[in-house]
C-alpha atoms as a PDB file:
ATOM      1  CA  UNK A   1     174.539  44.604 107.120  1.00  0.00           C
ATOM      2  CA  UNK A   2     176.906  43.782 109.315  1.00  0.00           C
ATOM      3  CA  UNK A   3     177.885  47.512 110.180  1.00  0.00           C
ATOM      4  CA  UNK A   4     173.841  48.151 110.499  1.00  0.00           C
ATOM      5  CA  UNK A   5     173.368  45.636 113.338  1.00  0.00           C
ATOM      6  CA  UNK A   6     172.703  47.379 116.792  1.00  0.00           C
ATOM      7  CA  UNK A   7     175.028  46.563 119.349  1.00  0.00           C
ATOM      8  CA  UNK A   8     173.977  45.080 122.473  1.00  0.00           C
ATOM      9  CA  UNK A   9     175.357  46.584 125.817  1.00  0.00           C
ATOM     10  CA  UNK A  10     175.022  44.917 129.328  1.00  0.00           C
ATOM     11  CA  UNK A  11     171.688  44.235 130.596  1.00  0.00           C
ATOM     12  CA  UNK A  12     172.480  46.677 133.943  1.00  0.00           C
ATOM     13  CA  UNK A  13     172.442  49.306 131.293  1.00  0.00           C
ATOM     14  CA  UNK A  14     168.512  48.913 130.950  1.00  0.00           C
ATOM     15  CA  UNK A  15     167.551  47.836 134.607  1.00  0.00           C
ATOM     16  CA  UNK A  16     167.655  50.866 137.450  1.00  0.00           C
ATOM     17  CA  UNK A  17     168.935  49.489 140.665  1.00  0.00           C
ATOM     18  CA  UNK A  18     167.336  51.555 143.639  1.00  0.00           C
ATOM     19  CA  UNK A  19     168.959  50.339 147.114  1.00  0.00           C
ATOM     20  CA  UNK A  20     167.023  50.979 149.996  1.00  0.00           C
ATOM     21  CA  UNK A  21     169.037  51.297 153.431  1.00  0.00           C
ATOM     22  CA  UNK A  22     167.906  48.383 156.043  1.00  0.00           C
ATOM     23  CA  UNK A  23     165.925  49.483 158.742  1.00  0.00           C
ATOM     24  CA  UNK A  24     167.033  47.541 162.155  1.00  0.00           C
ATOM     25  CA  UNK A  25     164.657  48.106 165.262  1.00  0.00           C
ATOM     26  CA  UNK A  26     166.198  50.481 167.587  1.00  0.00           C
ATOM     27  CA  UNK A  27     166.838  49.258 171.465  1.00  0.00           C
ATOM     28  CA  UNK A  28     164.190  51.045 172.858  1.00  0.00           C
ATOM     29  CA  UNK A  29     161.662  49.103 170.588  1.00  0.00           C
ATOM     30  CA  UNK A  30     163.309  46.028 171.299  1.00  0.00           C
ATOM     31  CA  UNK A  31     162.674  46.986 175.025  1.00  0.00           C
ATOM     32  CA  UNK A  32     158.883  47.899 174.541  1.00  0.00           C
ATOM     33  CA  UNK A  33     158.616  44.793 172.756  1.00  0.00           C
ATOM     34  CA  UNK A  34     159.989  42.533 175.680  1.00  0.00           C
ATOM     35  CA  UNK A  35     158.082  44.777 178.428  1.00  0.00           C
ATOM     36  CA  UNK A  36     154.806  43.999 176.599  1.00  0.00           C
ATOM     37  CA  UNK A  37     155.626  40.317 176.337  1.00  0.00           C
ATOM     38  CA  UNK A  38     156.232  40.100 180.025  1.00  0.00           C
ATOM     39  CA  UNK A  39     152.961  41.786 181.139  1.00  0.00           C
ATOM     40  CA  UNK A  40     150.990  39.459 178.762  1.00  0.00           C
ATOM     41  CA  UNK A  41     152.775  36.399 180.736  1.00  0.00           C
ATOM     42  CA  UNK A  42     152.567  38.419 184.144  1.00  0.00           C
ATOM     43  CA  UNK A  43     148.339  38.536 183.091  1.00  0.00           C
ATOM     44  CA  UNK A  44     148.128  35.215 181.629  1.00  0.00           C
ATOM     45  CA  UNK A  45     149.389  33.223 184.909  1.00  0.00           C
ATOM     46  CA  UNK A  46     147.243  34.425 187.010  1.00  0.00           C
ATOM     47  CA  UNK A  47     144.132  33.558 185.563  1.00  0.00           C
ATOM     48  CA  UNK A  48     145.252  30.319 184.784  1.00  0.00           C
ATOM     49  CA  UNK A  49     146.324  29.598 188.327  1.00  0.00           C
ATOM     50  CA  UNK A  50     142.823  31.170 189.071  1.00  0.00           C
ATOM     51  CA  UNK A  51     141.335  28.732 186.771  1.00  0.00           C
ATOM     52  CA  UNK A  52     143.465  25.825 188.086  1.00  0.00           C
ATOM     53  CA  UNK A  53     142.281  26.550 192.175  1.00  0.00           C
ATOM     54  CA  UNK A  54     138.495  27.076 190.805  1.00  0.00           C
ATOM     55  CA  UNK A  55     138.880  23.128 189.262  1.00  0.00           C
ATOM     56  CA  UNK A  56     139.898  22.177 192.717  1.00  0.00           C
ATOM     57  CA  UNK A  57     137.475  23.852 194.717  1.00  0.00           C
ATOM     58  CA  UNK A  58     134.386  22.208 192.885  1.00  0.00           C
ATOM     59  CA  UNK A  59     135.714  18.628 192.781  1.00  0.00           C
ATOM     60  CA  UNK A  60     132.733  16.337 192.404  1.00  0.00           C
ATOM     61  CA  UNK A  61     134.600  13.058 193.939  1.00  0.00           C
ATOM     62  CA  UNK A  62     132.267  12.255 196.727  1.00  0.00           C
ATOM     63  CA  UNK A  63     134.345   9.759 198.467  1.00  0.00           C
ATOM     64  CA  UNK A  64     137.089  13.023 198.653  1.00  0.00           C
ATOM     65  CA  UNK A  65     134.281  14.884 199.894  1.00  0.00           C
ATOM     66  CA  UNK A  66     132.995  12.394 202.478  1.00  0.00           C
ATOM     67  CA  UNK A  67     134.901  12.125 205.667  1.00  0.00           C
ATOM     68  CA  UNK A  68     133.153  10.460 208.876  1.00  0.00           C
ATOM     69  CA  UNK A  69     133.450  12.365 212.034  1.00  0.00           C
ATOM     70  CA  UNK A  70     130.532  11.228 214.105  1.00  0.00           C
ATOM     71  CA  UNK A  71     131.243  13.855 216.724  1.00  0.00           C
ATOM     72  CA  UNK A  72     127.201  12.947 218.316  1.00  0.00           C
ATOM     73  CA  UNK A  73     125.905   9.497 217.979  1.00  0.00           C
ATOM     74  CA  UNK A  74     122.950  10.323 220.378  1.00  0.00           C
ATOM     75  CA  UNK A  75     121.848  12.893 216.920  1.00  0.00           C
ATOM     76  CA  UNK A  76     121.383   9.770 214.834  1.00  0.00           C
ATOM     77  CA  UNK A  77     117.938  10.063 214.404  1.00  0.00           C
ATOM     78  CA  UNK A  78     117.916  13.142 212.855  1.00  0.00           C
ATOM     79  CA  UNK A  79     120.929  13.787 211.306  1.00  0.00           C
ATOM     80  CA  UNK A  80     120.308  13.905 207.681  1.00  0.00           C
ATOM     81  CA  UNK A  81     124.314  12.637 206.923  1.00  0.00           C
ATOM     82  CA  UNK A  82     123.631   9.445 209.366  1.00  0.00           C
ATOM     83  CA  UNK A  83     120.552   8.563 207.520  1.00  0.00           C
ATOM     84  CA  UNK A  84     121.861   9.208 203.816  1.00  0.00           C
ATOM     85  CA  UNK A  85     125.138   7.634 204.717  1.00  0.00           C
ATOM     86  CA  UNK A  86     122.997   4.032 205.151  1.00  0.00           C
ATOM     87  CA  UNK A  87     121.837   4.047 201.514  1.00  0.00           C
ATOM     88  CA  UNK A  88     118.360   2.144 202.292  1.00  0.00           C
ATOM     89  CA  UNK A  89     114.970   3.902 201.433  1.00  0.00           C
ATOM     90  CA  UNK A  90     113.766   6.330 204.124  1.00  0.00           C
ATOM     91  CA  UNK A  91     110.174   6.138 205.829  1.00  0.00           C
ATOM     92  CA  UNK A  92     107.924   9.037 205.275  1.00  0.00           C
ATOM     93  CA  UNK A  93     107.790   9.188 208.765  1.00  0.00           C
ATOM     94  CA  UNK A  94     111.693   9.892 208.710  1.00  0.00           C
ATOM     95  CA  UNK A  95     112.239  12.324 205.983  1.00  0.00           C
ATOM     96  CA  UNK A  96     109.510  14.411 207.043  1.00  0.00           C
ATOM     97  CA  UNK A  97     111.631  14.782 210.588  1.00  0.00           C
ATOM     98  CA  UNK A  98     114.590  15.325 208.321  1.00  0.00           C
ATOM     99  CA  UNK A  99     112.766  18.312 206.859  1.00  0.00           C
ATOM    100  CA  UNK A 100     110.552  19.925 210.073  1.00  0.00           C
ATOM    101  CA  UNK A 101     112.632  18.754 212.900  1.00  0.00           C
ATOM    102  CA  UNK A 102     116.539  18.330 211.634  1.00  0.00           C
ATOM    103  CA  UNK A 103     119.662  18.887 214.097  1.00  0.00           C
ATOM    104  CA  UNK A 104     120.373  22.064 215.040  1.00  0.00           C
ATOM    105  CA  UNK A 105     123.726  23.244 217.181  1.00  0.00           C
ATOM    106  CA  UNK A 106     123.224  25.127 219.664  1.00  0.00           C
ATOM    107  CA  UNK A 107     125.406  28.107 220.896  1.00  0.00           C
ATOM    108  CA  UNK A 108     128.001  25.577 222.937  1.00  0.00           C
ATOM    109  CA  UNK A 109     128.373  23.862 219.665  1.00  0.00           C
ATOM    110  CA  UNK A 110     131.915  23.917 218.785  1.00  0.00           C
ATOM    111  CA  UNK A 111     132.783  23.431 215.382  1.00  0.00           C
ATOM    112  CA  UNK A 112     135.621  21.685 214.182  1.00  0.00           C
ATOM    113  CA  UNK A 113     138.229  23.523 212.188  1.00  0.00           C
ATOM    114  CA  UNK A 114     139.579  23.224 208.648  1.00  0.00           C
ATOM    115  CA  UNK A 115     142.889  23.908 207.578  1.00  0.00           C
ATOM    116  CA  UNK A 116     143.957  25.227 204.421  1.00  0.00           C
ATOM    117  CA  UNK A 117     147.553  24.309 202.675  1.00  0.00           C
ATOM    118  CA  UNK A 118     148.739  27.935 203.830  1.00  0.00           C
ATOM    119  CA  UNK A 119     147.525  27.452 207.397  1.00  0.00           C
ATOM    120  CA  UNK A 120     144.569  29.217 207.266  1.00  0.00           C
ATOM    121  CA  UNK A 121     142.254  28.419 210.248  1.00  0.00           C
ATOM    122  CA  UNK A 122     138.447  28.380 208.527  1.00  0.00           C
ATOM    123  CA  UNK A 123     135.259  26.830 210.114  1.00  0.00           C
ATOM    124  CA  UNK A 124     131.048  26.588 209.973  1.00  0.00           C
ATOM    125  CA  UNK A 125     129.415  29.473 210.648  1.00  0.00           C
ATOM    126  CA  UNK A 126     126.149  28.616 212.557  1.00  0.00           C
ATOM    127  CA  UNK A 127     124.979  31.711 211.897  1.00  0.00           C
ATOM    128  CA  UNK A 128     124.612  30.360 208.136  1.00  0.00           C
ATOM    129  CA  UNK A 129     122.037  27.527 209.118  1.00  0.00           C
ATOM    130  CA  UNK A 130     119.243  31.068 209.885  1.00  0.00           C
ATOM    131  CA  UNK A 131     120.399  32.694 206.746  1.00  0.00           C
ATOM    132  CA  UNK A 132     119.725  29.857 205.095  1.00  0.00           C
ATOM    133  CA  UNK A 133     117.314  27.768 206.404  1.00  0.00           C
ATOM    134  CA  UNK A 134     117.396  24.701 203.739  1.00  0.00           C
ATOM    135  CA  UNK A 135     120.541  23.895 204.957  1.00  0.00           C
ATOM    136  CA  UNK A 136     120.481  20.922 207.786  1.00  0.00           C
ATOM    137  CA  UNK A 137     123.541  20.393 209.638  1.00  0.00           C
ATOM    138  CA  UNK A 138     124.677  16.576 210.141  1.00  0.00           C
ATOM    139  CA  UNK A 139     127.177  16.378 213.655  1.00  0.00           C
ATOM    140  CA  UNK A 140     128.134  12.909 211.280  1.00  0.00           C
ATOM    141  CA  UNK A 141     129.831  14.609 208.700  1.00  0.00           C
ATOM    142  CA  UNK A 142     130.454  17.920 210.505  1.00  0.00           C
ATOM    143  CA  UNK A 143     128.742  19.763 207.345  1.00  0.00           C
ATOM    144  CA  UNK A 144     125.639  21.103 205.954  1.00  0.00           C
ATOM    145  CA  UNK A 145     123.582  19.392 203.514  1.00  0.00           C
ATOM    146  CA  UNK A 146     120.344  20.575 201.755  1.00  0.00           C
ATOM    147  CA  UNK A 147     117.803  19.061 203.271  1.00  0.00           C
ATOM    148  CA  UNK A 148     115.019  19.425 200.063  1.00  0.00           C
ATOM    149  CA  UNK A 149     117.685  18.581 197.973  1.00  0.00           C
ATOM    150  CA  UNK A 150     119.171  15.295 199.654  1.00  0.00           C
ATOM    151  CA  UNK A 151     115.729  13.577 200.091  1.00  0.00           C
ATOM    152  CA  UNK A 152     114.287  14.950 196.734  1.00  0.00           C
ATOM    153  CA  UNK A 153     116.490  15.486 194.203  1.00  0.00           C
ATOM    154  CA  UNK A 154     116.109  13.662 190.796  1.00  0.00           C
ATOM    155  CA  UNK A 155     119.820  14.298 189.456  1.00  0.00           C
ATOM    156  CA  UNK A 156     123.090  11.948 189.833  1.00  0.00           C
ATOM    157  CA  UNK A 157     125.215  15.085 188.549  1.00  0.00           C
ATOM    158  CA  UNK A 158     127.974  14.736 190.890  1.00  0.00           C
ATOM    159  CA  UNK A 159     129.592  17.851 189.728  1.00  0.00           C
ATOM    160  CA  UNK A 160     126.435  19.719 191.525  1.00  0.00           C
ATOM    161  CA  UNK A 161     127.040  17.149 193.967  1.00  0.00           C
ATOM    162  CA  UNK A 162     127.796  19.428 196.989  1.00  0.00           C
ATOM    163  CA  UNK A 163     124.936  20.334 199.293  1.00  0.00           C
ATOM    164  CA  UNK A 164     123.160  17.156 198.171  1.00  0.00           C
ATOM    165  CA  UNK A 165     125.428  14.268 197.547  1.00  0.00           C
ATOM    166  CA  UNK A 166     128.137  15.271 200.055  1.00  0.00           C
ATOM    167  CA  UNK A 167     128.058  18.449 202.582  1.00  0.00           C
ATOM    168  CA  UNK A 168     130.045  21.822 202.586  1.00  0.00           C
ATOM    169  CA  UNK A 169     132.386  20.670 205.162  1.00  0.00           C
ATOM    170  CA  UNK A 170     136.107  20.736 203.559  1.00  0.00           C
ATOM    171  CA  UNK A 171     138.245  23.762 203.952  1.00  0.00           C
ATOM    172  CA  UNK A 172     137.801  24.691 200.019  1.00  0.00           C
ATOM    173  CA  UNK A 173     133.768  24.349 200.730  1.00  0.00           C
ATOM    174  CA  UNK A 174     134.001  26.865 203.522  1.00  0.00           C
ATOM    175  CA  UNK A 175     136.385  29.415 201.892  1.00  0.00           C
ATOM    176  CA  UNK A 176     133.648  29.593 199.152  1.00  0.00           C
ATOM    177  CA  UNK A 177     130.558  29.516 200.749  1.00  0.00           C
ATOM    178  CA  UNK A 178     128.926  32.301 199.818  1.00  0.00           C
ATOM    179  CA  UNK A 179     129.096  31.773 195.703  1.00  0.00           C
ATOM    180  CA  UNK A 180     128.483  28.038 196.038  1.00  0.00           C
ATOM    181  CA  UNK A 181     125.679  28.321 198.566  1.00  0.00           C
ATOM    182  CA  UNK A 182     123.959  31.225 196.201  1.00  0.00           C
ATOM    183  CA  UNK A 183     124.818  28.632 192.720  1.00  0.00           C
ATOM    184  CA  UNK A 184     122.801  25.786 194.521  1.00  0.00           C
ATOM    185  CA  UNK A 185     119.618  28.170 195.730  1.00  0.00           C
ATOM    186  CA  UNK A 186     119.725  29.675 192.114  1.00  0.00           C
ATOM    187  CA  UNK A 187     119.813  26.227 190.555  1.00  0.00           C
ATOM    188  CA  UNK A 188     116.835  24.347 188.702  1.00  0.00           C
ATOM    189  CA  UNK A 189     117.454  21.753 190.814  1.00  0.00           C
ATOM    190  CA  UNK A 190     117.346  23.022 194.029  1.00  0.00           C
ATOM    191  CA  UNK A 191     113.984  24.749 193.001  1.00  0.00           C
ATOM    192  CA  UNK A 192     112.048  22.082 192.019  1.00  0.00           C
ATOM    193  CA  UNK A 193     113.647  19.871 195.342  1.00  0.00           C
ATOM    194  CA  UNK A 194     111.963  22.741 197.047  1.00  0.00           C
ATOM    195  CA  UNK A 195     108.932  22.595 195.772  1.00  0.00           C
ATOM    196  CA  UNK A 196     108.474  18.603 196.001  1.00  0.00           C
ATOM    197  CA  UNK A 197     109.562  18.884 199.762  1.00  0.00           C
ATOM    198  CA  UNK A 198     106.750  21.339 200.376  1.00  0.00           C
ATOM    199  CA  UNK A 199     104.377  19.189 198.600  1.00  0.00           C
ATOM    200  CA  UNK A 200     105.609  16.162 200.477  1.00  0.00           C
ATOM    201  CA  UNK A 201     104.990  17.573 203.825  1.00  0.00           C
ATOM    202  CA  UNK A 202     102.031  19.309 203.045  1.00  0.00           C
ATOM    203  CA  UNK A 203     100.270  15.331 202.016  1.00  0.00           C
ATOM    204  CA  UNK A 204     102.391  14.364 205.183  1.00  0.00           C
ATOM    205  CA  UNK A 205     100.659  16.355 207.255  1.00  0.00           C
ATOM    206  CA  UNK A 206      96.876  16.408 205.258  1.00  0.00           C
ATOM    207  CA  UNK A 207      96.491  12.832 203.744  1.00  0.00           C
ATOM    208  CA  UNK A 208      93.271  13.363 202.615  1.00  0.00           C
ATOM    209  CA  UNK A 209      94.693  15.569 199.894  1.00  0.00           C
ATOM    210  CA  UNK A 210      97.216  13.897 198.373  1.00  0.00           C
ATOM    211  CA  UNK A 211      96.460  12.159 195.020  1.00  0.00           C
ATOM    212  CA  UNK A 212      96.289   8.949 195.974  1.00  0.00           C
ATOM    213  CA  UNK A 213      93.854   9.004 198.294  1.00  0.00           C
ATOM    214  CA  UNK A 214      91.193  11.281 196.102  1.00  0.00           C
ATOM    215  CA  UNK A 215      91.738   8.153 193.465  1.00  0.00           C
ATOM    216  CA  UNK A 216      91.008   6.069 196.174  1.00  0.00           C
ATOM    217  CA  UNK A 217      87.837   7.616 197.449  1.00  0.00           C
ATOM    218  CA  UNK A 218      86.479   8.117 194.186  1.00  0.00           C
ATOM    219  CA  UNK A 219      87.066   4.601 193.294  1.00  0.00           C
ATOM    220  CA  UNK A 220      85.340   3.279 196.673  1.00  0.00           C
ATOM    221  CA  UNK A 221      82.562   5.771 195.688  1.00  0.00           C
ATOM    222  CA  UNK A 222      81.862   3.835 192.643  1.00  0.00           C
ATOM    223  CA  UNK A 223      82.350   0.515 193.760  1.00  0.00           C
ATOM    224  CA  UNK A 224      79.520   1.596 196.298  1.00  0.00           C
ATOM    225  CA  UNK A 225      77.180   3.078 193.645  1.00  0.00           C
ATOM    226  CA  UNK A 226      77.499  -0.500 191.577  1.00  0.00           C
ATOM    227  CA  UNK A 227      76.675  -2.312 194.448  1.00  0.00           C
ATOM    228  CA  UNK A 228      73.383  -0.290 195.258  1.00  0.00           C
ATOM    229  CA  UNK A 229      72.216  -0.572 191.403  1.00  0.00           C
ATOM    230  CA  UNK A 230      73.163  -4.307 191.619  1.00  0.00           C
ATOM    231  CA  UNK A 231      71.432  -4.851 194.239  1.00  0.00           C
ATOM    232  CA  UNK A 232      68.399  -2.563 193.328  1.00  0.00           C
ATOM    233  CA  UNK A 233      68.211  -5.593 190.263  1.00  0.00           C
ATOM    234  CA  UNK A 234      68.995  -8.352 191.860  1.00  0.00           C
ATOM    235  CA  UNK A 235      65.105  -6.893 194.234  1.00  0.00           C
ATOM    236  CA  UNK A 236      63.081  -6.178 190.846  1.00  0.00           C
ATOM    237  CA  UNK A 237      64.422 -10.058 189.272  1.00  0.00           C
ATOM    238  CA  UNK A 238      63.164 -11.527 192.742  1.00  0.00           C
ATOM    239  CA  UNK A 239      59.909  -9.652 192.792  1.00  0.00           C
ATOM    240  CA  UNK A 240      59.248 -10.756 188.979  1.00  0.00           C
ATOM    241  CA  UNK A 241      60.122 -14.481 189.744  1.00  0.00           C
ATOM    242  CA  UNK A 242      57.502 -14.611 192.603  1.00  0.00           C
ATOM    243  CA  UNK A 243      54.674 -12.792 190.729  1.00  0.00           C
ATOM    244  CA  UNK A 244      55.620 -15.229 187.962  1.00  0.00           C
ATOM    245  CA  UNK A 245      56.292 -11.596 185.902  1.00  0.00           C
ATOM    246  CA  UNK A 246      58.675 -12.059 182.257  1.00  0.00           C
ATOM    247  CA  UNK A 247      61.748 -10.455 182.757  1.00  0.00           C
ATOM    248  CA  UNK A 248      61.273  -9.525 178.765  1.00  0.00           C
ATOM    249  CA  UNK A 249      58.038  -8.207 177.248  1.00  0.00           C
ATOM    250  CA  UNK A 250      56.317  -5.230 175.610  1.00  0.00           C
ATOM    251  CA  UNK A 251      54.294  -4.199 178.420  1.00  0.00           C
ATOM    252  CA  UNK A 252      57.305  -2.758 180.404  1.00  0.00           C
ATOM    253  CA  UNK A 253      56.421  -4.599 183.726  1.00  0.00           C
ATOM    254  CA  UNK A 254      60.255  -5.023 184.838  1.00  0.00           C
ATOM    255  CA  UNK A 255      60.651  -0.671 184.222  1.00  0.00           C
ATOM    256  CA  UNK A 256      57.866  -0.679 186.314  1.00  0.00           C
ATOM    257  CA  UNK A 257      59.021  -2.540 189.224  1.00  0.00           C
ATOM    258  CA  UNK A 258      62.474  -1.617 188.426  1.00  0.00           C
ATOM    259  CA  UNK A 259      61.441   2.070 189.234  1.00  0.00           C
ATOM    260  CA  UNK A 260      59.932   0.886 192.765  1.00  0.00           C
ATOM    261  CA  UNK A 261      62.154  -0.803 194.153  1.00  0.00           C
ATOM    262  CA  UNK A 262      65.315   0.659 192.817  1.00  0.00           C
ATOM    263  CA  UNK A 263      67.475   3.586 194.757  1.00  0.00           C
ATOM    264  CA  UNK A 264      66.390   6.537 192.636  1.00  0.00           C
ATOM    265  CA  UNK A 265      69.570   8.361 193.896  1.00  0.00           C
ATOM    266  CA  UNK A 266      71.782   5.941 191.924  1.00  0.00           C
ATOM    267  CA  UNK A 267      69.451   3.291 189.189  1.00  0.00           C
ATOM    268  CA  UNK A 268      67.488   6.196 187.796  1.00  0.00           C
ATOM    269  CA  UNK A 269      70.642   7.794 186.526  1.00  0.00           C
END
């Protein structure tokens, strides 16, 4: 059996080896492959520098934001900055100068300048307090605050803080004007500001319509008409007590004399 036995040869014998040549990336891939890495990093840096200077511009640290000039103490009165910048409650009589009669430069008005780190030279444009009439310039602060917004407004958001909590007066402020002056008209905020100032001035102005006193009136109205009924009763219980007349019966002698010397315009209803 021996001689019968199959011999075994080496394994390689039933096993194909194929050997593929290795590939290596040719130099101008490798080039390609670099150029494209440094246009993603040439694309990325910018943005996030872009994103870095946006961060700055909107910083919401009102103490940054507030710097005291005082340029015209004689403007006290109705400078909206002065009066904020003693945190006590305002009169009515005030903020409704704040918001009809503010400070306004006039063309000798110079205002002051604000450097950027570069050098650039950038400053107030008067021109912007017509565009935008909301806006109340403050001679304390040398910067424009909302005026509806800085007397009205309901939120303690400081990172919508410009325009109400502290004015556009820092170089950064200036240089964007025009998106952060267009953010703050478009805002829920500033529209509802808007529309309490108008309402404010409009009471200010015509007391008789404001809330208050129509709950007032109509509550002096009343106590009026209970005083003529009362006293329409107290009449009819003295006329019964002198004719010796019962106050309580069947014969309806009190609705009787009730209904003669009562006010019809107010017992009989």
């Amino acid at each position: 059996m021996s001689d019968n036995k199959r011999k075994q040869g080496p394994l390689d014998a039933f096993v194909t080896v194929t050997k593929k040549p290795l590939i290596t990336p040719s130099s101008s891939e490798e080039n390609e492959q670099d150029q494209s890495e440094i246009v993603a990093l040439e694309v990325t840096q910018p943005i996030r520098a872009e994103s870095e200077e946006t961060e700055h511009n909107v910083s919401s640290d009102v103490n940054e934001n507030l710097h005291i000039i005082d340029s015209h103490p004689d403007t006290h009165d109705n400078d909206i900055g002065f009066q904020l910048s003693l945190h006590t409650p305002l009169t009515n009589e005030t903020k409704y100068q704040l918001l009809t009669k503010p400070f306004r430069p006039d063309k000798k008005y110079t205002f002051p300048n604000q450097q950027g780190n570069d050098g650039t030279i950038r400053r107030f444009m008067a021109i912007w307090l017509v565009q935008y009439p909301c806006l109340s310039y403050s001679p304390f602060y040398e910067g424009a605050f909302c005026s509806a917004c800085s007397l009205f407004s309901s939120t303690s958001n400081q990172s919508i803080g410009i325009f109400i909590h502290y004015p556009c007066s820092r170089f950064r402020h200036l240089k964007h004007f025009s998106t952060l002056i267009k953010t703050h008209l478009n805002s829920e905020n500033h529209k509802l500001a808007t529309a309490r100032a108008t309402d404010f001035i409009h009471t200010f102005e015509n007391p008789s319509s404001s809330i208050d006193y129509q709950l007032d009136r109509n509550r002096i109205e009343m106590i009026e008409r209970n005083k003529s009924i009362l006293l329409s009763i107290i009449k009819v219980v003295i006329t019964c007590a002198r004719q010796n007349i019962a106050l309580r019966g069947h014969r309806g002698e009190f609705l009787s004399i009730s209904s003669i010397h009562s006010n019809r315009k107010w017992f009989s209803r």
